[in-house]
C-alpha atoms as a PDB file:
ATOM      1  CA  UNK A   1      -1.230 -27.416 -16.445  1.00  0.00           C
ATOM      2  CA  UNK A   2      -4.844 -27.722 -17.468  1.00  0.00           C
ATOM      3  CA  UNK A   3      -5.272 -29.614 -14.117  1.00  0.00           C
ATOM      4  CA  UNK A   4      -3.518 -27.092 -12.216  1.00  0.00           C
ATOM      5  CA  UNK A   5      -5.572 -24.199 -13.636  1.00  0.00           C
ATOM      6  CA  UNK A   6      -8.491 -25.868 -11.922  1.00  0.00           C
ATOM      7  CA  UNK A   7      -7.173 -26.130  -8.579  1.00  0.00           C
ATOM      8  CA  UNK A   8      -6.427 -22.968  -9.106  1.00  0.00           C
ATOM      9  CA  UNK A   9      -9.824 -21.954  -9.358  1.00  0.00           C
ATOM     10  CA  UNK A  10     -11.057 -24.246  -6.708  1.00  0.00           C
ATOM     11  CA  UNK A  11      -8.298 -22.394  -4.397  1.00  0.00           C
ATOM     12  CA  UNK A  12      -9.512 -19.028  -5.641  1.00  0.00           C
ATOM     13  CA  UNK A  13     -13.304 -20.013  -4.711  1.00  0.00           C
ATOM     14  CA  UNK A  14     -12.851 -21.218  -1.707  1.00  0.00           C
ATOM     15  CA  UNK A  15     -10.836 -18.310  -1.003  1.00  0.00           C
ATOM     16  CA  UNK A  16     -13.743 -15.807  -1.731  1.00  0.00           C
ATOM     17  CA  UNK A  17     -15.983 -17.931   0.064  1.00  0.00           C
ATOM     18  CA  UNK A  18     -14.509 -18.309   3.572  1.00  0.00           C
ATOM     19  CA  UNK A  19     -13.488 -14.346   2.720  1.00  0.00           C
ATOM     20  CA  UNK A  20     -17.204 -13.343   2.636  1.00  0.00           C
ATOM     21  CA  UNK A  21     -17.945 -15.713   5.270  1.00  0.00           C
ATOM     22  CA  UNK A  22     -15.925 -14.526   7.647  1.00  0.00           C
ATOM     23  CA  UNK A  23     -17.362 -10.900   7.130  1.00  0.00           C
ATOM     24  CA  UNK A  24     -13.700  -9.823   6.386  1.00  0.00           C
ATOM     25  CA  UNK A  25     -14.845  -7.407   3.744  1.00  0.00           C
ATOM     26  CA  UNK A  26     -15.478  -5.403   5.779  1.00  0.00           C
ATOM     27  CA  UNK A  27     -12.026  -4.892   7.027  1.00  0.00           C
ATOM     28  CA  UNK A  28     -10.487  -4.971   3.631  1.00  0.00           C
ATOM     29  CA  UNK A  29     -13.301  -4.013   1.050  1.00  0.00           C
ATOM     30  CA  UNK A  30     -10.604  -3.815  -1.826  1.00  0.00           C
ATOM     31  CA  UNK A  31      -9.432  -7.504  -1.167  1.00  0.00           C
ATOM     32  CA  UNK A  32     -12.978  -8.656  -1.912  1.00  0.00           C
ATOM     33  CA  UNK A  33     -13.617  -7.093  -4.645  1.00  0.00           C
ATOM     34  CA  UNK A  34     -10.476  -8.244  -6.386  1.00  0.00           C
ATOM     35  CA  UNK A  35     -11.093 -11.752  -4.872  1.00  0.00           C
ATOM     36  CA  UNK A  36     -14.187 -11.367  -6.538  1.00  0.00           C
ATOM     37  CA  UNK A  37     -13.032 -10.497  -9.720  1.00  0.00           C
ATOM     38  CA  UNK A  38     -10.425 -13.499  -9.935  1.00  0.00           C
ATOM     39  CA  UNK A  39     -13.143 -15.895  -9.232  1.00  0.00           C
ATOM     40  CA  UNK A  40     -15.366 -14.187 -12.193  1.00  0.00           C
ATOM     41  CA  UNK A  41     -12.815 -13.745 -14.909  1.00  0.00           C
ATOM     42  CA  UNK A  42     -10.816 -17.330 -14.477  1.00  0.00           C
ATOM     43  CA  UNK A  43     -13.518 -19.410 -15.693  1.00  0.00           C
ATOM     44  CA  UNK A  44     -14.526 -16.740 -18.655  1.00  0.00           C
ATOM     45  CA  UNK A  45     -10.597 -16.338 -19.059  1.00  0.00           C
ATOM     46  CA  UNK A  46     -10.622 -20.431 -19.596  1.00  0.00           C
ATOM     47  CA  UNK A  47     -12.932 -20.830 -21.896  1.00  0.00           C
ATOM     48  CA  UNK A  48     -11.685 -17.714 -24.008  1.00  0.00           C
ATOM     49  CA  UNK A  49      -8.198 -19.730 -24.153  1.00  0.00           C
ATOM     50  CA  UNK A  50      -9.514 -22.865 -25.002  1.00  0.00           C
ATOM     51  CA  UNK A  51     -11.653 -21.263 -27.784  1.00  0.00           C
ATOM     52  CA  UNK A  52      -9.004 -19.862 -29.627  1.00  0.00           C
ATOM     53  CA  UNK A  53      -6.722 -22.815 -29.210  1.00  0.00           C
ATOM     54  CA  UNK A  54      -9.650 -24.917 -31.149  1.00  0.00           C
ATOM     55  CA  UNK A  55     -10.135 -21.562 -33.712  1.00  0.00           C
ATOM     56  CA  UNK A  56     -14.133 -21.322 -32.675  1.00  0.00           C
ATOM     57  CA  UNK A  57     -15.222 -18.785 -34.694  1.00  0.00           C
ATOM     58  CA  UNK A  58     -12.541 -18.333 -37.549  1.00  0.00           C
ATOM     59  CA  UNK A  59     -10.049 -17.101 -34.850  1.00  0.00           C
ATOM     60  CA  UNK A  60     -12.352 -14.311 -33.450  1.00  0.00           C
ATOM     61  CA  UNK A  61     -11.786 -15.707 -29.817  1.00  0.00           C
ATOM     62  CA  UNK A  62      -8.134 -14.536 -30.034  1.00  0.00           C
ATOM     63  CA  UNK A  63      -8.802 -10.949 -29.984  1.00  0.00           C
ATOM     64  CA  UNK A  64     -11.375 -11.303 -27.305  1.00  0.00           C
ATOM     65  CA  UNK A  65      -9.272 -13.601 -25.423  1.00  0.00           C
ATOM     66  CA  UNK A  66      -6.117 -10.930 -25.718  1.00  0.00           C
ATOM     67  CA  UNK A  67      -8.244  -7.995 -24.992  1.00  0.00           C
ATOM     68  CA  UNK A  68     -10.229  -9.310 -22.043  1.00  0.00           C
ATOM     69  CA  UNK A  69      -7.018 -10.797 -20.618  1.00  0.00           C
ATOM     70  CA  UNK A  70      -4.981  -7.608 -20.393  1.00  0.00           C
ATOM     71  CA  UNK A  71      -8.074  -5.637 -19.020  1.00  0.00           C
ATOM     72  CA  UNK A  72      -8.549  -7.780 -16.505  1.00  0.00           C
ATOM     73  CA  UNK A  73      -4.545  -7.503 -15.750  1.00  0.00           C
ATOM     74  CA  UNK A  74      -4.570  -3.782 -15.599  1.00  0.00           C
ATOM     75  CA  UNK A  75      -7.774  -4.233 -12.994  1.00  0.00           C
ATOM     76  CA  UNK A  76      -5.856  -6.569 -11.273  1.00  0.00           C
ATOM     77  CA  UNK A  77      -3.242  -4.221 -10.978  1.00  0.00           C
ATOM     78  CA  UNK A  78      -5.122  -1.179  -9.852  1.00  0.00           C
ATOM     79  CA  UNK A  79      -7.047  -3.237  -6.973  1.00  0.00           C
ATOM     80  CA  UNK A  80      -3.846  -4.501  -5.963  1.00  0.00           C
ATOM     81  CA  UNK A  81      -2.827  -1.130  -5.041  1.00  0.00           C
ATOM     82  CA  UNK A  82      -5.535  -0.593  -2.869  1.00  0.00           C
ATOM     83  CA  UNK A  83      -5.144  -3.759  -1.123  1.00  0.00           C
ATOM     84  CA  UNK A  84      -2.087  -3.014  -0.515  1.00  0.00           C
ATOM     85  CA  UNK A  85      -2.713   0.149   1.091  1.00  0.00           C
ATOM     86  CA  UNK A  86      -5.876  -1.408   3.245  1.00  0.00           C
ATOM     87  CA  UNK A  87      -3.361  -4.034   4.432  1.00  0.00           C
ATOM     88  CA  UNK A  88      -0.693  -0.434   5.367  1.00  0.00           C
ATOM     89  CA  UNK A  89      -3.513   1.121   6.909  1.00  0.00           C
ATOM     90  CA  UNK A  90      -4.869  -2.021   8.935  1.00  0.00           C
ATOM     91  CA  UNK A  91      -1.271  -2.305  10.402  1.00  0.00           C
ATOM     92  CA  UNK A  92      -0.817   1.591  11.499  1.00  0.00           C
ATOM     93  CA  UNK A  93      -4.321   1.181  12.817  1.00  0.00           C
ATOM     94  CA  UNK A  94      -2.835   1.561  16.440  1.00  0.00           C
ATOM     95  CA  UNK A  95      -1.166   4.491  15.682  1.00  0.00           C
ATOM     96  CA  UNK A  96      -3.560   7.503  13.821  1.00  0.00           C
ATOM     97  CA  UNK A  97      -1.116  10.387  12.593  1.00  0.00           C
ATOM     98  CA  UNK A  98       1.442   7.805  11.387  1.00  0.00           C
ATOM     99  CA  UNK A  99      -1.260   6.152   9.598  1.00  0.00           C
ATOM    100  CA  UNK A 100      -2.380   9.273   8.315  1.00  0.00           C
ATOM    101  CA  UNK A 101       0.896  10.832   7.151  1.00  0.00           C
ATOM    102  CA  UNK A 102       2.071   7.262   6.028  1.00  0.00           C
ATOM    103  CA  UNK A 103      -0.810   7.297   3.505  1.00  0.00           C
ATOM    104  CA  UNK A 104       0.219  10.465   2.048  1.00  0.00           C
ATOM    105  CA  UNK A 105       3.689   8.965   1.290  1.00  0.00           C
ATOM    106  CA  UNK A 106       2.366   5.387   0.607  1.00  0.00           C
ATOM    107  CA  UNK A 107       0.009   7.231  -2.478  1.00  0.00           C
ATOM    108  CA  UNK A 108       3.392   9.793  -3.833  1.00  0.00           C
ATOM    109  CA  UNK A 109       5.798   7.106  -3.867  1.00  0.00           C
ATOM    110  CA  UNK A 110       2.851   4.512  -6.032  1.00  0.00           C
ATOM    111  CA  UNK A 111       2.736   7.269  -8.733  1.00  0.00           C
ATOM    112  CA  UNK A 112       6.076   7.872  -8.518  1.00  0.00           C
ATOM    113  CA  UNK A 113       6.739   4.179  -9.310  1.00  0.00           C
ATOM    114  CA  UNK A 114       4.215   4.610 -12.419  1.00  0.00           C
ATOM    115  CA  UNK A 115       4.902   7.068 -13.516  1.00  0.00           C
ATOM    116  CA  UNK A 116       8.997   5.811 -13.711  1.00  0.00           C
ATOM    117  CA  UNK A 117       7.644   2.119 -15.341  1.00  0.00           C
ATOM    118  CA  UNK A 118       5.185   3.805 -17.816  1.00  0.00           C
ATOM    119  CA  UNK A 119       8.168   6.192 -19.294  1.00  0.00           C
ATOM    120  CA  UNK A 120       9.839   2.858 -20.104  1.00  0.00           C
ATOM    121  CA  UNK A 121       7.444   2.354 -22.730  1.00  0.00           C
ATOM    122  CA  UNK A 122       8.177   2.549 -26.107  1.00  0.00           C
ATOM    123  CA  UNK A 123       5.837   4.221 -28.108  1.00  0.00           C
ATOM    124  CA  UNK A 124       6.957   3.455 -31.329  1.00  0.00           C
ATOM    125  CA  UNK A 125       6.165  -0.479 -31.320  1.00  0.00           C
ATOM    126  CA  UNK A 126       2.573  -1.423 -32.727  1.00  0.00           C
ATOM    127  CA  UNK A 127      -0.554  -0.321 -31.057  1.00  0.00           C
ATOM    128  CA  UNK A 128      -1.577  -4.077 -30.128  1.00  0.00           C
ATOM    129  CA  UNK A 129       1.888  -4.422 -27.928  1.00  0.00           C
ATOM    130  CA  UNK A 130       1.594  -1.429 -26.083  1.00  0.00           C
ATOM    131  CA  UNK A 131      -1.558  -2.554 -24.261  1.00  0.00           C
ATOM    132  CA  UNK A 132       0.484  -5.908 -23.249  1.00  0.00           C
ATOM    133  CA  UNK A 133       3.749  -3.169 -22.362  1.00  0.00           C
ATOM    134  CA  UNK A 134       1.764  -0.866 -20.094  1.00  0.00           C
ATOM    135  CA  UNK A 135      -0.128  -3.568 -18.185  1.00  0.00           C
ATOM    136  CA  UNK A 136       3.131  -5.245 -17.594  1.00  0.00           C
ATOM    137  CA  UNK A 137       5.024  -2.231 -16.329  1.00  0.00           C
ATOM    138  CA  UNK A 138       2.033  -0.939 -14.347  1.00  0.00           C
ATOM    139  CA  UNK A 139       1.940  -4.403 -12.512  1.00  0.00           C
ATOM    140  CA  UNK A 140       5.491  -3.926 -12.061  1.00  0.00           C
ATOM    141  CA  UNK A 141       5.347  -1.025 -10.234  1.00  0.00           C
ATOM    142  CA  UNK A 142       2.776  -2.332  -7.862  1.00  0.00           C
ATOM    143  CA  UNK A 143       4.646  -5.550  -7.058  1.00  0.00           C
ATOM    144  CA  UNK A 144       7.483  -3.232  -5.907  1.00  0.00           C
ATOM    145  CA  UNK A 145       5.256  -1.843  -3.777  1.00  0.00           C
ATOM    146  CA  UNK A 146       4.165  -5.063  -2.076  1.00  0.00           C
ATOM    147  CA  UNK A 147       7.126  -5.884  -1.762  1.00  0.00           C
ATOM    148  CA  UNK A 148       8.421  -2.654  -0.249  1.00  0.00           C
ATOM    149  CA  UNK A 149       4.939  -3.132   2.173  1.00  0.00           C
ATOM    150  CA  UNK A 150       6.057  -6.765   3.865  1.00  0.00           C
ATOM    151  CA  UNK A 151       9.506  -5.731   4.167  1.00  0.00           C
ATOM    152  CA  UNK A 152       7.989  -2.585   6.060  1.00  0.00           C
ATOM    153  CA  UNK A 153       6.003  -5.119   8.114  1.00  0.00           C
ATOM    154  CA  UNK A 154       8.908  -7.632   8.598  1.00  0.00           C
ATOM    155  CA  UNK A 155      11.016  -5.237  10.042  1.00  0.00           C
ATOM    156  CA  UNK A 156       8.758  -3.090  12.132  1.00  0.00           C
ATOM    157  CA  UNK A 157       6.866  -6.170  13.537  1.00  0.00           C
ATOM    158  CA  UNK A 158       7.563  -5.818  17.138  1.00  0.00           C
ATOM    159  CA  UNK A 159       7.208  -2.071  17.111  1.00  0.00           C
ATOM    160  CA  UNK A 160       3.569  -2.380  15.932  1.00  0.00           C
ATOM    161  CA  UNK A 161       2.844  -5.221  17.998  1.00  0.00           C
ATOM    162  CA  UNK A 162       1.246  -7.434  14.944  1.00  0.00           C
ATOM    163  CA  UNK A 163       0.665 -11.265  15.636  1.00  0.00           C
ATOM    164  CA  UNK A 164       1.861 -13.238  12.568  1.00  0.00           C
ATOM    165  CA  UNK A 165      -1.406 -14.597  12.686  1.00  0.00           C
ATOM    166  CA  UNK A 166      -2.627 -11.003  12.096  1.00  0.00           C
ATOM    167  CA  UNK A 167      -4.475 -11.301   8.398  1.00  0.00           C
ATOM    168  CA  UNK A 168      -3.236  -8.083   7.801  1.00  0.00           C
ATOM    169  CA  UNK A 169       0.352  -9.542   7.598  1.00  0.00           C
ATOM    170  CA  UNK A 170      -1.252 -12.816   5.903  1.00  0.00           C
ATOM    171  CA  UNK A 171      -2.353 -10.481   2.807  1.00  0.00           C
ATOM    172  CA  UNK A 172       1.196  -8.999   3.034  1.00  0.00           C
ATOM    173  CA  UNK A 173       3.035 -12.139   2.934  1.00  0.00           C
ATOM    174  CA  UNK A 174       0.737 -13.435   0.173  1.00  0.00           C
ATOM    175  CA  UNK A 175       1.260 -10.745  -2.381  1.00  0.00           C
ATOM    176  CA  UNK A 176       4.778 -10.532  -1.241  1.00  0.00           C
ATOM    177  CA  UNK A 177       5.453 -14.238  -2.572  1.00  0.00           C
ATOM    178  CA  UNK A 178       3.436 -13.481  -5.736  1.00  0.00           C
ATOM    179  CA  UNK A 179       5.283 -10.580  -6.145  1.00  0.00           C
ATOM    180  CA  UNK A 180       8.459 -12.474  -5.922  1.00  0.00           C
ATOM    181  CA  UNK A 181       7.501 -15.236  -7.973  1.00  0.00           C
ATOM    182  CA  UNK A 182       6.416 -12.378 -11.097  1.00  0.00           C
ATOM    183  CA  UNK A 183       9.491 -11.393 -10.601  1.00  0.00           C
ATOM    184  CA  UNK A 184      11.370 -14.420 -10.509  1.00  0.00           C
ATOM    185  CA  UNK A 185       9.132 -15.659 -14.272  1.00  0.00           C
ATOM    186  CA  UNK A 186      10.445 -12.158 -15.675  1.00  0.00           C
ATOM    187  CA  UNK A 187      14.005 -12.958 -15.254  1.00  0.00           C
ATOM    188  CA  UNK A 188      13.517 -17.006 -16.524  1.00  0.00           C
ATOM    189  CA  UNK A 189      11.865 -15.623 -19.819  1.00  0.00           C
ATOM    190  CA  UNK A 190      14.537 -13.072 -20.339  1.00  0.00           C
ATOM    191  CA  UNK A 191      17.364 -15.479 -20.188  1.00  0.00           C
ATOM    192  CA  UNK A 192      15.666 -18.955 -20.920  1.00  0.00           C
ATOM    193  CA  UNK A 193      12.851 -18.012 -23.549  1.00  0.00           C
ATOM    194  CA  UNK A 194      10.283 -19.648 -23.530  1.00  0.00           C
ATOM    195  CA  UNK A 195       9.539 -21.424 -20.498  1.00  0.00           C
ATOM    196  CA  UNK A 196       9.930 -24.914 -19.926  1.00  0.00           C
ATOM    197  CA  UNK A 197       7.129 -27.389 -17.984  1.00  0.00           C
ATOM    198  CA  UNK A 198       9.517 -27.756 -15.271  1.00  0.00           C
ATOM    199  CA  UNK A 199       9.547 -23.506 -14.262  1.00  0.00           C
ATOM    200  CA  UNK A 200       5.553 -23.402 -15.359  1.00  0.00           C
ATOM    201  CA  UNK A 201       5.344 -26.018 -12.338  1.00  0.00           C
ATOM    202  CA  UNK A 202       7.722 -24.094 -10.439  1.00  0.00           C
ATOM    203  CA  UNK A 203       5.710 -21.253 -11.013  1.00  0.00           C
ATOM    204  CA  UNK A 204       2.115 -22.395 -10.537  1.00  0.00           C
ATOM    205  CA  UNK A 205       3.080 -24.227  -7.355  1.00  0.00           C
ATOM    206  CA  UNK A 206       3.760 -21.212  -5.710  1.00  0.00           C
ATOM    207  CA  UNK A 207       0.455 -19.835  -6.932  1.00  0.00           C
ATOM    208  CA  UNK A 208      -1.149 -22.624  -4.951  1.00  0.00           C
ATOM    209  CA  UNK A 209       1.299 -22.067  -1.835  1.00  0.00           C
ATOM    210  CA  UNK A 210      -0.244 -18.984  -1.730  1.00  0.00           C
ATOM    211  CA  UNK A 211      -4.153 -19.542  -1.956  1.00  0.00           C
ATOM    212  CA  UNK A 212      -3.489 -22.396   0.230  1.00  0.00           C
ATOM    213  CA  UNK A 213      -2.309 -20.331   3.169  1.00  0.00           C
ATOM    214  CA  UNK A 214      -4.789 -17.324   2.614  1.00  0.00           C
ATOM    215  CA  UNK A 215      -7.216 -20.364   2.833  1.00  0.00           C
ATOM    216  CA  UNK A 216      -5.477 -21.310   6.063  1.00  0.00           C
ATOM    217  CA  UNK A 217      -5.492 -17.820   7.226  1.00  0.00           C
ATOM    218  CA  UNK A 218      -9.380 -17.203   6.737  1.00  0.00           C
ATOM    219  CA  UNK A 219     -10.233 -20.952   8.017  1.00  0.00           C
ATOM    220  CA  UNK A 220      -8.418 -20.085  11.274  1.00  0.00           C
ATOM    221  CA  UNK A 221      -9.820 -17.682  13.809  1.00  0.00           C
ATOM    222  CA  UNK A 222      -8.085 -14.498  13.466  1.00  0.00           C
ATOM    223  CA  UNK A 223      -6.360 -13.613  17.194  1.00  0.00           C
ATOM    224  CA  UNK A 224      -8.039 -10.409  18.688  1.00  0.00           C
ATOM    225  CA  UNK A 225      -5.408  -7.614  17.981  1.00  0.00           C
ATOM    226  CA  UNK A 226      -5.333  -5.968  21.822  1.00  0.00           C
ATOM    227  CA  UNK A 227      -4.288  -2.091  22.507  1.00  0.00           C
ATOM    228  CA  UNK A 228      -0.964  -1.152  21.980  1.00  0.00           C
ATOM    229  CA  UNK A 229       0.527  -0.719  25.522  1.00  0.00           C
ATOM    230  CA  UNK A 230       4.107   1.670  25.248  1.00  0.00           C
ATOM    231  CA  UNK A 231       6.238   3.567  27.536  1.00  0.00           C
ATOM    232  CA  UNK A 232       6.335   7.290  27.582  1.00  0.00           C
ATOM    233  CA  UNK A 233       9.508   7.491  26.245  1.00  0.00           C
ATOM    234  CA  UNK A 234       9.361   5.497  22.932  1.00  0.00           C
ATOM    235  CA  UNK A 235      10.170   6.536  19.556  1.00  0.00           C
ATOM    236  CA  UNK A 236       7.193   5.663  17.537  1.00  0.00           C
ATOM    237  CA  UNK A 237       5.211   7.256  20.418  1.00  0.00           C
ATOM    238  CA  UNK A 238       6.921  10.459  19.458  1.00  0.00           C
ATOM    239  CA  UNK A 239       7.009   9.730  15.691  1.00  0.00           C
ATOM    240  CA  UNK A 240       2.923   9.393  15.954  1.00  0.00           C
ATOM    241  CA  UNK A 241       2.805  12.527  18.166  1.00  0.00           C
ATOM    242  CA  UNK A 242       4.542  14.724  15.575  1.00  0.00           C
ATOM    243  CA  UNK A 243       2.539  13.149  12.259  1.00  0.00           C
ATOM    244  CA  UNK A 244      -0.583  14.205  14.096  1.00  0.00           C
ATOM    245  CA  UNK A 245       0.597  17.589  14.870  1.00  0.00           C
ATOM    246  CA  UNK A 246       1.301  18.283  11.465  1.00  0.00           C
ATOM    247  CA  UNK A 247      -1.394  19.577   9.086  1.00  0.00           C
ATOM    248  CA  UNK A 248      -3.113  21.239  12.064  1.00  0.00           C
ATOM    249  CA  UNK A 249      -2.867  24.954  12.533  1.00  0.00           C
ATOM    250  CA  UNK A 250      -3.470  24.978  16.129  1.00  0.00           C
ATOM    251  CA  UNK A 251      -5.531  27.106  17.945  1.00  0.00           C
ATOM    252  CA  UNK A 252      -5.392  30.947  16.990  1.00  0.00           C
ATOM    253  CA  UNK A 253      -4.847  34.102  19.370  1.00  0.00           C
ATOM    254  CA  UNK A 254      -5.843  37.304  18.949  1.00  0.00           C
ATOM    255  CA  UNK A 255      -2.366  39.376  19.381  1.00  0.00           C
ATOM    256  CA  UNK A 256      -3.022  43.118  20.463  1.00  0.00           C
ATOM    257  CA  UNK A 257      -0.579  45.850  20.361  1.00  0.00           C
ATOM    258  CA  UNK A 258      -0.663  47.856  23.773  1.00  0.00           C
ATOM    259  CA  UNK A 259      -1.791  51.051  24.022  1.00  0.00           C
ATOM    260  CA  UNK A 260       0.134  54.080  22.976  1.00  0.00           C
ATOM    261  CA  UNK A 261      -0.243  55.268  26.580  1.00  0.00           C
ATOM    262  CA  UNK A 262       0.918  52.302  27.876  1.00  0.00           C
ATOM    263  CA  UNK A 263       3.640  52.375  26.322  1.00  0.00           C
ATOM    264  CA  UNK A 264       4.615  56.214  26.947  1.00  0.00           C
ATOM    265  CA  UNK A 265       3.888  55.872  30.452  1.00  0.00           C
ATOM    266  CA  UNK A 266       6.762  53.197  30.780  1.00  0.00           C
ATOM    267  CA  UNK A 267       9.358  55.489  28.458  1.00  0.00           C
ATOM    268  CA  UNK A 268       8.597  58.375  31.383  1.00  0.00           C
ATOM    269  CA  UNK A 269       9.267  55.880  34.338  1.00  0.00           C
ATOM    270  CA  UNK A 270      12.676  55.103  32.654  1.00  0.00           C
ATOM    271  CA  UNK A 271      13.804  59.205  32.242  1.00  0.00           C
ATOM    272  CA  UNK A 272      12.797  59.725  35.749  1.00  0.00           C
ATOM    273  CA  UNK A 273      14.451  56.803  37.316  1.00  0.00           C
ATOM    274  CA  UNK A 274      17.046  57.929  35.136  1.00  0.00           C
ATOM    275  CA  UNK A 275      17.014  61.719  36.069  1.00  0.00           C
ATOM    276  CA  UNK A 276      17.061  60.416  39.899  1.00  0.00           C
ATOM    277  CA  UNK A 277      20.148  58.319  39.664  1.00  0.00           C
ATOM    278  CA  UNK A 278      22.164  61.549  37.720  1.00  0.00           C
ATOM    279  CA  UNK A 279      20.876  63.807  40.734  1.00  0.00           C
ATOM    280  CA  UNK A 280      22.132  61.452  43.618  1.00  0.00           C
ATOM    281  CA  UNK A 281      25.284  61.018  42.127  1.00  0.00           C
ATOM    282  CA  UNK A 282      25.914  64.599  42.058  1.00  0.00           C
ATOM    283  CA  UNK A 283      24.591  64.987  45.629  1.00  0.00           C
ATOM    284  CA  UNK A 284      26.838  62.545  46.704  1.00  0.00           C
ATOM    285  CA  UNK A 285      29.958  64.529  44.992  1.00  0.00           C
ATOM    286  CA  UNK A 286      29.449  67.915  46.378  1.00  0.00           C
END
């Protein structure tokens, strides 16, 4: 495992390094600045670990090791969230009021998720666990998200013309298997506490899976995404018409009632042509 932890890092590196190469900051700001804090905490993370395993410091390197660890989770776990929504945004880049109006939705339903995983939490269990049970559910809530974003992705592929290539959909896919994986460790240490070697492999292999093909993604040269060509007719064309339209007021008109005389002048064209029918009638009797 100790070997694996430095692949990990090497993965993690070379990651950020091709990432900043390749100028793709730019694109996703949020992704770099979590890849960059990954690369800084790991090694500080390692050394914490190994400290308190050997008791440096009669044991003090556990409560910096716990407390540093869990801050850098709940980091983790807000940047995520933003990637995420770069990598929403970057896909809907074709298409500006669903964009727009997905955002909106894409920011209610992530508090709505928090806000249902923090009012899990327990309060009456000791101040040192709660930090542990917050970070925990607050990762939770974003991993539904991710994987709520590549299933979005998966099945509205062809609509939004995106190349599987497209490192929008690489990020997706990555966090997606992550996500998974989390998910997949949560349900082994409920039932089969505490994990054996053979599901720490399990688990750390698709770690590496992971880095290795957003290292394959960043290597390769990213396909230039072309304009979305559509018929008149089509759905999303219509969908993105109507999210743009709403929020704007329009232009305003002045509306002006008419003039009393107008108005008067009309009521004494209807008597007369009134009067004039009555008359003829009568004419036509006698």
């Amino acid at each position: 495992m100790s070997l694996l932890d430095g692949v990990e890092f090497a993965l993690w590196t070379t990651l950020g390094f091709l990432f900043w190469k390749k100028k793709l900051q730019d694109r996703f700001p949020t992704m770099g600045k979590y890849l960059t804090l990954r690369v800084l905490s790991m090694p500080l993370l390692m050394i914490l670990f190994h400290g308190q395993a050997q008791h440096w410091f009669q044991n003090y390197f556990f409560d910096i090791f716990f407390f540093s660890y869990w801050a850098v989770y709940i980091a983790s776990a807000v940047l995520l969230f933003f990637v995420s929504l770069e990598v929403f945004r970057s896909a809907l880049s074709e298409f500006s009021g669903l964009q727009k109006l997905g955002t909106v939705v894409f920011r209610w339903a992530a508090l709505i998720s928090a806000v249902l995983s923090l009012s899990t939490v327990q309060l009456e269990h000791p101040k040192i666990i709660l930090l542990p049970m917050i970070a925990l559910r607050l990762m939770r809530s974003v991993s539904i998200l991710e994987l709520c974003l590549l299933g979005f992705l998966c099945l509205s592929f062809n609509a939004l013309r995106l190349s599987v290539r497209d490192m929008a959909f690489g990020i997706a896919l990555g966090l997606g298997l992550m996500s998974a994986n989390d998910f997949i460790e949560s349900l082994v240490v409920s039932i089969y506490t505490p994990m054996t070697a053979s599901w720490q492999f399990a688990y750390e292999s698709v770690i590496l899976s992971t880095l290795c093909m957003w290292v394959t993604y960043c290597a390769l040269p990213e396909p230039v995404r072309k304009p979305v060509l559509m018929p008149i007719d089509s759905f999303i064309l219509r969908w993105n018409e109507i999210a743009s339209a709403l929020g704007h007021t329009g232009t305003q008109v002045a509306m002006q009632r008419p003039a009393r005389g107008f108005v008067l002048s009309d009521v004494e064209k209807a008597v007369e042509s009134t009067l004039t029918r009555k008359l003829e009638g009568r004419e036509s009797e006698s």
